[in-house]
C-alpha atoms as a PDB file:
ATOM      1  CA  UNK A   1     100.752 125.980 155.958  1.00  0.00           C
ATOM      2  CA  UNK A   2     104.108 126.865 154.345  1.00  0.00           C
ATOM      3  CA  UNK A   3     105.398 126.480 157.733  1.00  0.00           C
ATOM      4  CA  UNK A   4     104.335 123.073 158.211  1.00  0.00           C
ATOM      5  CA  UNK A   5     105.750 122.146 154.707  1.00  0.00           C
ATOM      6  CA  UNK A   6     108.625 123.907 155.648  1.00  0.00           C
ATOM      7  CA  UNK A   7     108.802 121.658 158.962  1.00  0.00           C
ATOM      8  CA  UNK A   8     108.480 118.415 156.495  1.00  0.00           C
ATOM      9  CA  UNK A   9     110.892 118.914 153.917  1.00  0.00           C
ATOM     10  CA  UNK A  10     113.790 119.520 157.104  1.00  0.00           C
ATOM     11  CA  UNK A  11     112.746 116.385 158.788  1.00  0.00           C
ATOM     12  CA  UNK A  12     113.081 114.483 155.347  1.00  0.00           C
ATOM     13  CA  UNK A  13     116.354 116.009 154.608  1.00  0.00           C
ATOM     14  CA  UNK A  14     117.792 115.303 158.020  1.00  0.00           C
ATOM     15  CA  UNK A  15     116.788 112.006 158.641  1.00  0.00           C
ATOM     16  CA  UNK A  16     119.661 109.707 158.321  1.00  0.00           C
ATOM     17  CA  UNK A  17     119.300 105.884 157.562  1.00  0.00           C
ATOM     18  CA  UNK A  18     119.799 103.334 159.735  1.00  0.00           C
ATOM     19  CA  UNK A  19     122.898 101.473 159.155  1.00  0.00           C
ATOM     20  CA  UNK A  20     121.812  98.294 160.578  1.00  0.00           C
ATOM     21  CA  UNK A  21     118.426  98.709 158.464  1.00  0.00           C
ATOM     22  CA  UNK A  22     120.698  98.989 155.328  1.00  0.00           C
ATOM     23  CA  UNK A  23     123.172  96.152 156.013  1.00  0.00           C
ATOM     24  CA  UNK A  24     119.843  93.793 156.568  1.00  0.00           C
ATOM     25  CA  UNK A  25     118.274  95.142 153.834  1.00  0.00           C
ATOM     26  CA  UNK A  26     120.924  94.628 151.137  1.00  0.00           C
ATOM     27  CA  UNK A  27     120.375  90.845 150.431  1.00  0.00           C
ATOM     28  CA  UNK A  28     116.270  91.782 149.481  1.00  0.00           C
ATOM     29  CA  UNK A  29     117.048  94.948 147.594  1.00  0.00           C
ATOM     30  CA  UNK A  30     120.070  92.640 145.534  1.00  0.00           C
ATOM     31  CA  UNK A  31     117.321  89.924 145.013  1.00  0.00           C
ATOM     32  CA  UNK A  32     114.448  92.557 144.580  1.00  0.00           C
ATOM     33  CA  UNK A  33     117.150  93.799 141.665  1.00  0.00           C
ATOM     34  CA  UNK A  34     117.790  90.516 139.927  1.00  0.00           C
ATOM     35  CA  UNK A  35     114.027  89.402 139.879  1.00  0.00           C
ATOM     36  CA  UNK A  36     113.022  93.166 138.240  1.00  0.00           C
ATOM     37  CA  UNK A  37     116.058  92.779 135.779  1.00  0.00           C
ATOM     38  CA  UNK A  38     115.077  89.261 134.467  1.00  0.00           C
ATOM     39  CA  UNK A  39     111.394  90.618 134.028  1.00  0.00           C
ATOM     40  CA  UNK A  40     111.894  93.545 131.766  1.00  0.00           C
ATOM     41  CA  UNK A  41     114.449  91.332 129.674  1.00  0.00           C
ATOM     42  CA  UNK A  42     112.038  88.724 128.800  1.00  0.00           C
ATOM     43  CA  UNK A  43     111.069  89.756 125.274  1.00  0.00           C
ATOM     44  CA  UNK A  44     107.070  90.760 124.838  1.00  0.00           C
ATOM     45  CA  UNK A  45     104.908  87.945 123.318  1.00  0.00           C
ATOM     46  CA  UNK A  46     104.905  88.528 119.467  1.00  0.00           C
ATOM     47  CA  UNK A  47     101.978  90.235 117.503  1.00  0.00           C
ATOM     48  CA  UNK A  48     100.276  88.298 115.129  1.00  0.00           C
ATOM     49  CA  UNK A  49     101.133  89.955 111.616  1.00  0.00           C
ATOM     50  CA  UNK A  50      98.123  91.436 109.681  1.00  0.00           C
ATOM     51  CA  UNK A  51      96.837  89.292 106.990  1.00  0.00           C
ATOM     52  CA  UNK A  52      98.064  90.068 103.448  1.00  0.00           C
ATOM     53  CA  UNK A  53      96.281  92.195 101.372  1.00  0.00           C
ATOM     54  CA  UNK A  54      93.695  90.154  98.990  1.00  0.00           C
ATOM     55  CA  UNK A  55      92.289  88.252 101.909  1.00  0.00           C
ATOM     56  CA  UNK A  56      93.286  85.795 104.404  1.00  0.00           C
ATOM     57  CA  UNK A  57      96.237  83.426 103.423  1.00  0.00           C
ATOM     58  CA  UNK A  58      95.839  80.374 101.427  1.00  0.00           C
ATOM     59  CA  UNK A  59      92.492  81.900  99.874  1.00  0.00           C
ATOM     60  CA  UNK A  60      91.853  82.442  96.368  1.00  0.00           C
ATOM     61  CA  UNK A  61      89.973  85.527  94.516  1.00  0.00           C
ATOM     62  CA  UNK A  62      88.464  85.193  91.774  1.00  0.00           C
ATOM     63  CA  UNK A  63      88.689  88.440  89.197  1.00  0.00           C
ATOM     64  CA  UNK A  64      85.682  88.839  86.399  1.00  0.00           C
ATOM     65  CA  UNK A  65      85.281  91.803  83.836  1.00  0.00           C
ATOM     66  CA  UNK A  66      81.712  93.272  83.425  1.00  0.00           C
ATOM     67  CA  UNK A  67      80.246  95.225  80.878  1.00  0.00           C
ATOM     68  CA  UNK A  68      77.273  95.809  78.781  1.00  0.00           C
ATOM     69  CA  UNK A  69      75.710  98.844  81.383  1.00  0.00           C
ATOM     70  CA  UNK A  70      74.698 102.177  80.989  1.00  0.00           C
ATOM     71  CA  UNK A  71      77.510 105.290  81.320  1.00  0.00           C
ATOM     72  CA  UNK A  72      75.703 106.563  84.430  1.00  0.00           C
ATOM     73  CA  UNK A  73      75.122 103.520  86.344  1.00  0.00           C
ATOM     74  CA  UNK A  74      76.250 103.602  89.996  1.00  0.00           C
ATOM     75  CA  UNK A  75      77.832 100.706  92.000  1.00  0.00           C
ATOM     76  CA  UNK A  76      74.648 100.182  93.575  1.00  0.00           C
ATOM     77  CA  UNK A  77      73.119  99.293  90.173  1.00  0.00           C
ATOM     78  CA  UNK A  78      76.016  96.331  89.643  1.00  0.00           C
ATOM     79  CA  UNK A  79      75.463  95.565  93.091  1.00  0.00           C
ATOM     80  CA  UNK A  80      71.530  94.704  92.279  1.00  0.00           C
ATOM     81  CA  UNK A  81      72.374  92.586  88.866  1.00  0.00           C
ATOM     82  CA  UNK A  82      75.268  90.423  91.283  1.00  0.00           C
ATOM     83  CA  UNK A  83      72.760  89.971  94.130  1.00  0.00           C
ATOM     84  CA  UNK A  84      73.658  87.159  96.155  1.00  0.00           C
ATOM     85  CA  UNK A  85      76.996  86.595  94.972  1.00  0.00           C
ATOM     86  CA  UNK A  86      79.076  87.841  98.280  1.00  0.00           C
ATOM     87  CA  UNK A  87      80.400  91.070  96.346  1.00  0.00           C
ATOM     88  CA  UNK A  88      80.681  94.236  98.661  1.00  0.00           C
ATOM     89  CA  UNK A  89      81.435  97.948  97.357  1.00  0.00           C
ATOM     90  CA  UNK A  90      84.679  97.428  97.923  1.00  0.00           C
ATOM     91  CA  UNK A  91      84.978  94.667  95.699  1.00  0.00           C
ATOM     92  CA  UNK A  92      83.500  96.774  91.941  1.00  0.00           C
ATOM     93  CA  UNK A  93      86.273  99.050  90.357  1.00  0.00           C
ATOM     94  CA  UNK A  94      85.221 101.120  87.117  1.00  0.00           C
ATOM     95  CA  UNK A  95      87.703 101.206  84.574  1.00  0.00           C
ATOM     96  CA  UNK A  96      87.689 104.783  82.567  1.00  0.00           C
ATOM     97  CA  UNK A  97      90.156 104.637  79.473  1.00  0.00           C
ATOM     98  CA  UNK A  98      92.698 107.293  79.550  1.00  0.00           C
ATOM     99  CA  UNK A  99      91.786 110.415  76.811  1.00  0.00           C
ATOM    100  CA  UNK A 100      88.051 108.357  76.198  1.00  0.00           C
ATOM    101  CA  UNK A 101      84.797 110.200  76.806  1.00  0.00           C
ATOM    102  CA  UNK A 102      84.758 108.931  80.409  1.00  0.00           C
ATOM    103  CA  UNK A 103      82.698 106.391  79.797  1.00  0.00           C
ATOM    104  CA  UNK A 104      83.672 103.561  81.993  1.00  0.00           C
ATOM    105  CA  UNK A 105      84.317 100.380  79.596  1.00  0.00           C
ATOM    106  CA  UNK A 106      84.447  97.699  82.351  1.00  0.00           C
ATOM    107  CA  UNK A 107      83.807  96.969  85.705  1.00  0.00           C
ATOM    108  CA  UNK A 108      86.158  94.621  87.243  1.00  0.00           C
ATOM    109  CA  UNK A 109      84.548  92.576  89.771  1.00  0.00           C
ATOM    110  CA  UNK A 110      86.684  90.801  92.728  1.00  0.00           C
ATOM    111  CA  UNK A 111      84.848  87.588  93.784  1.00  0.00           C
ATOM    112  CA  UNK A 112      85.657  85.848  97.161  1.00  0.00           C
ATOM    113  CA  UNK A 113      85.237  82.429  95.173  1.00  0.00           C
ATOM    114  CA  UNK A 114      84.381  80.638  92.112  1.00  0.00           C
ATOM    115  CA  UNK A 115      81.062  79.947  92.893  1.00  0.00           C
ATOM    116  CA  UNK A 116      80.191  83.400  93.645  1.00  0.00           C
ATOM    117  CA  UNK A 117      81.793  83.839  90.322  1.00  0.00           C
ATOM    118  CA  UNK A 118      79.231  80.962  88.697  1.00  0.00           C
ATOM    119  CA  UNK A 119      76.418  82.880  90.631  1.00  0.00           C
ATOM    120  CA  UNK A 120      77.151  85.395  88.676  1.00  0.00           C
ATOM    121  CA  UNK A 121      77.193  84.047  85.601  1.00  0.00           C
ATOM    122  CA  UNK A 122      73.285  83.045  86.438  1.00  0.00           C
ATOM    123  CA  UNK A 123      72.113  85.960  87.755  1.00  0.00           C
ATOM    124  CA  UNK A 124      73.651  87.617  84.297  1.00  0.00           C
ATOM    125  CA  UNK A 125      71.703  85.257  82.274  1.00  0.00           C
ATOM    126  CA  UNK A 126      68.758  85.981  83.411  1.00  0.00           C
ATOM    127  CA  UNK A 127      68.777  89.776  83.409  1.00  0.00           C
ATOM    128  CA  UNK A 128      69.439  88.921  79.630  1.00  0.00           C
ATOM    129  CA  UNK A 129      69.946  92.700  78.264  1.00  0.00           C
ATOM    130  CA  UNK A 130      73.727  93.077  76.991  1.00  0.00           C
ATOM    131  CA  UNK A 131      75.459  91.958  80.141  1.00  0.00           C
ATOM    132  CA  UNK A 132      78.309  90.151  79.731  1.00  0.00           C
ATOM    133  CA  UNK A 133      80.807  88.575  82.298  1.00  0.00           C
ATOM    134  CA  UNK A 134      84.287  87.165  81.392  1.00  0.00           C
ATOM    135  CA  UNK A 135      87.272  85.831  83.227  1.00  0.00           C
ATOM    136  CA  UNK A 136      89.905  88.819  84.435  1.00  0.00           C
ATOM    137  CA  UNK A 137      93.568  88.290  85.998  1.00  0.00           C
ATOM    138  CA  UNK A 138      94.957  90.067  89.551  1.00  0.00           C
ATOM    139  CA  UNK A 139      96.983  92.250  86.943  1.00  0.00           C
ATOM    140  CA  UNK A 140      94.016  93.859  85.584  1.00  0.00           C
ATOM    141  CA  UNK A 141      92.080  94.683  88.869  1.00  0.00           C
ATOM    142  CA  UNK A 142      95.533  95.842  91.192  1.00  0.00           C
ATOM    143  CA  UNK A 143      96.414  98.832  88.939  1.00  0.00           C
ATOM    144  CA  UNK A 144      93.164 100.751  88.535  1.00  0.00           C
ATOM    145  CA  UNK A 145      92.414 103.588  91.264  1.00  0.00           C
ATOM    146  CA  UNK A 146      88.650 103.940  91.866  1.00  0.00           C
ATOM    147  CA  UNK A 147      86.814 107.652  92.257  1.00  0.00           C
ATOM    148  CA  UNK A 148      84.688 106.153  94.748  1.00  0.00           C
ATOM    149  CA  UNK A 149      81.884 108.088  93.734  1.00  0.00           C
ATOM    150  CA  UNK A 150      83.226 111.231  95.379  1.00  0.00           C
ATOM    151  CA  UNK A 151      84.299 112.742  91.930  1.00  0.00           C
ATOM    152  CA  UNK A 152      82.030 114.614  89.459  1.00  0.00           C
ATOM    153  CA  UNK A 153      82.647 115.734  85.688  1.00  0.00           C
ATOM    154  CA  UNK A 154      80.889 118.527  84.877  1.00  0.00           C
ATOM    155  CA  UNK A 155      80.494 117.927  80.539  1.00  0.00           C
ATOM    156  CA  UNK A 156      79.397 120.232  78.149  1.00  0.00           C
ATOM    157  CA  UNK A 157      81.530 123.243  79.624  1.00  0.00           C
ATOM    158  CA  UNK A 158      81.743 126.490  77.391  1.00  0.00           C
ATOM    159  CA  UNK A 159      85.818 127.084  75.625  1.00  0.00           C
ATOM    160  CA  UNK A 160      85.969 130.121  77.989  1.00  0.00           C
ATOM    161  CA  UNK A 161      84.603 128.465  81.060  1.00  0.00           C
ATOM    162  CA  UNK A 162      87.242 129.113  84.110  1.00  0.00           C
ATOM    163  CA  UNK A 163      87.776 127.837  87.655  1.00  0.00           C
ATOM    164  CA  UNK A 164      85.652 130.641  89.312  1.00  0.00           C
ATOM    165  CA  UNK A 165      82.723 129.544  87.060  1.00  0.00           C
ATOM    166  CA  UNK A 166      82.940 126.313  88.276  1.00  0.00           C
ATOM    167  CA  UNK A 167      82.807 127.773  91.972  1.00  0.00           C
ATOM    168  CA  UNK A 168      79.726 129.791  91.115  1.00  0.00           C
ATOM    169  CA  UNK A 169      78.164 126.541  89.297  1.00  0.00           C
ATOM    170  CA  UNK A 170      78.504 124.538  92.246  1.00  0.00           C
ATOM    171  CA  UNK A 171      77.715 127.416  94.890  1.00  0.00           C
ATOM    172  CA  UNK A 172      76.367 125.703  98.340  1.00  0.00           C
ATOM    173  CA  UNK A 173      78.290 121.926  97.807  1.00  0.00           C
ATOM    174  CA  UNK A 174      80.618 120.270  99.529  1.00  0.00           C
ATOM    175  CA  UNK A 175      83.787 119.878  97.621  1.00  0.00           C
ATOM    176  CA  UNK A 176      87.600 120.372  97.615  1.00  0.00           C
ATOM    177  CA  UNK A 177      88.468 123.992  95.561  1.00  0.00           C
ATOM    178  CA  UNK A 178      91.790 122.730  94.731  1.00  0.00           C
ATOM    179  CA  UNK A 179      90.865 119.673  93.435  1.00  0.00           C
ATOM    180  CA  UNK A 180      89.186 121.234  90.117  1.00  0.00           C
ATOM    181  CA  UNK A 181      90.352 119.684  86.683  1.00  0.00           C
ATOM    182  CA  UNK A 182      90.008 121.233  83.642  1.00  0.00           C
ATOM    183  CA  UNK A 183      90.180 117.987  80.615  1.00  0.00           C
ATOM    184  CA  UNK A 184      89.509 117.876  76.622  1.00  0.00           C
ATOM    185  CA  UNK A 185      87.946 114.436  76.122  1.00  0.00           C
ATOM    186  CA  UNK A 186      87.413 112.976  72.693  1.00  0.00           C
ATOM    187  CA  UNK A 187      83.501 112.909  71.911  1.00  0.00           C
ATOM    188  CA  UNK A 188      81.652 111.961  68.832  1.00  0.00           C
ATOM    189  CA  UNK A 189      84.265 113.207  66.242  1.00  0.00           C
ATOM    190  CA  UNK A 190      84.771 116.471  68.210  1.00  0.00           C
ATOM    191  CA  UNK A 191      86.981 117.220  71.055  1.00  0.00           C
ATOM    192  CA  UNK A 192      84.933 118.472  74.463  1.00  0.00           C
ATOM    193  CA  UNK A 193      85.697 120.045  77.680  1.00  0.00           C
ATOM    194  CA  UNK A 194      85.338 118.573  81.109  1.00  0.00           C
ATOM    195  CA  UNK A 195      85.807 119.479  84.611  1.00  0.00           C
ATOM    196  CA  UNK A 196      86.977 116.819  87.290  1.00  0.00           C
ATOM    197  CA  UNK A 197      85.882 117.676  91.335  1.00  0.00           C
ATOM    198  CA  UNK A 198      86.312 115.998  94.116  1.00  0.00           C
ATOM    199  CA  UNK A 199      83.492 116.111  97.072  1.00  0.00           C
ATOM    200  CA  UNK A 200      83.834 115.580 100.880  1.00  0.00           C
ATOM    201  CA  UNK A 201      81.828 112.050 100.552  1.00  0.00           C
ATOM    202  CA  UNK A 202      79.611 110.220  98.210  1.00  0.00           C
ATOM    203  CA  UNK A 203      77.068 112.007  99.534  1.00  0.00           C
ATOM    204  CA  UNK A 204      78.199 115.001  98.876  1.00  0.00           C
ATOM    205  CA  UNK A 205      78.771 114.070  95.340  1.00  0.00           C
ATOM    206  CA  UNK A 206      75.410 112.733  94.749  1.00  0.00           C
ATOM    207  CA  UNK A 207      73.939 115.964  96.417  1.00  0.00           C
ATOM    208  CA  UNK A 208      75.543 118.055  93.941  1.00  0.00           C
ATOM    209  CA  UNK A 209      74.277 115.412  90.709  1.00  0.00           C
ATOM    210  CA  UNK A 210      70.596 115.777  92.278  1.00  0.00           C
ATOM    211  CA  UNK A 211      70.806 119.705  92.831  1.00  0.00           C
ATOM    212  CA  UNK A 212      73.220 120.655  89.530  1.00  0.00           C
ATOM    213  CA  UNK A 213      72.716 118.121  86.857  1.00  0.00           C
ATOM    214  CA  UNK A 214      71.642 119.974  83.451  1.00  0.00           C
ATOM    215  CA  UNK A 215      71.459 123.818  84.991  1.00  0.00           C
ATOM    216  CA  UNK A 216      73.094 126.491  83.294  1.00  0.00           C
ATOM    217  CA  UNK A 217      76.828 127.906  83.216  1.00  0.00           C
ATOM    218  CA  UNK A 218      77.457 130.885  81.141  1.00  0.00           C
ATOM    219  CA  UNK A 219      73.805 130.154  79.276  1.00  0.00           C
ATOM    220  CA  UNK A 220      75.397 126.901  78.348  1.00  0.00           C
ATOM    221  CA  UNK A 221      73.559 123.881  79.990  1.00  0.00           C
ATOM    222  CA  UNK A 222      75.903 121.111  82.102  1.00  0.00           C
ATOM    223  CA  UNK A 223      75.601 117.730  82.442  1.00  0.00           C
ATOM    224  CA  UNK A 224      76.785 115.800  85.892  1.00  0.00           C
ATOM    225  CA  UNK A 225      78.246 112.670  85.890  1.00  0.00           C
ATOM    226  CA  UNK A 226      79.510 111.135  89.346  1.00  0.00           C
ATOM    227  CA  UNK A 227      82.448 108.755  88.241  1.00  0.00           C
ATOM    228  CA  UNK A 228      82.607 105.448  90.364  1.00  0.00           C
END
């Protein structure tokens, strides 16, 4: 075999080229030339550019500020009392004031139009309860980051209460090590101390509320709250 490729690679290297093939072929390899040069100078076809955040251009959102529900409930639970009004997930951010109890004191709600924000308005008045829907602006909604139901704050922690406690406490969840937060949060006239974690998924989180809520750390009992 290596004899054979041996044989090959001399007949390649010797073989000359005909002049009277080159002279004829000039002319088509000149053209052949010009014809590949104007193709790859022709500039590609332009992308479309992604649509702006906020939706589609031209299209209007319509921001409202919710409030009047429980401290636990879940996005799913704001979801039920705006059935029907073309609101997604995506579209509820909690709003937790800075040094508070964590306690959110507003959903802001993004509405894809004013009559989903009317809808709401209905559906509102006829849970009754202490609902309460007003107008928001763009400026209130764009600046607040959502948990997205992947943190947990673990209240009712003991003074002494460290980060391998917290490890122990939550022994067989999902969650990131790192990402555990020791806070002092301003209860009913008294100061208290919180943990913040962060969980692989929502899942994860709600595992962990189902599994942990109100068991013991250092014979002190802890309360789970998944933050939205």
């Amino acid at each position: 075999m290596s004899i054979i490729r041996g044989a090959i690679r001399s007949s390649l290297c010797l073989r000359q080229l005909d002049p009277a093939i080159s002279r004829s072929s000039l002319p088509f390899l000149q053209e052949w030339r010009k014809c590949l040069s104007t193709a790859t100078e022709q500039p590609p076809p332009a992308s479309p550019l992604p649509p702006p955040p906020g939706g589609s251009p031209g299209e209007e959102r319509f921001y409202g500020k919710f409030s009047g529900f429980s401290k636990h409930a879940l996005k799913t639970d704001i979801m039920n009392i705006l059935e029907g009004c073309s609101v997604t997930p995506d579209d509820l951010k909690f709003n937790y004031p800075r040094g508070g109890n964590l306690t959110p004191a507003a959903v802001f709600v993004q509405f894809p139009s004013l009559s989903a924000y009317d809808k709401a308005l209905r559906n509102i008045a006829k849970k009754g309860k202490l609902y309460r829907l007003e107008r928001a602006a763009r400026g209130q909604w764009d600046p607040i980051v959502p948990y997205e139901g992947k943190v947990v704050a673990l209240h009712g922690l003991p003074v002494n209460a460290i980060t391998e406690d917290i490890d122990r406490f939550l022994s067989g969840c999902l969650y990131y090590p790192g990402s555990i937060q020791f806070l002092t949060v301003q209860g009913l006239g008294t100061s208290k101390r919180v943990a913040l974690v962060r969980f692989t998924s929502q899942t994860q989180a709600m595992n962990a509320y189902i599994t942990k809520n109100r068991n013991f750390l250092l014979n002190q009992r802890i309360t789970l709250q998944v933050l939205q």
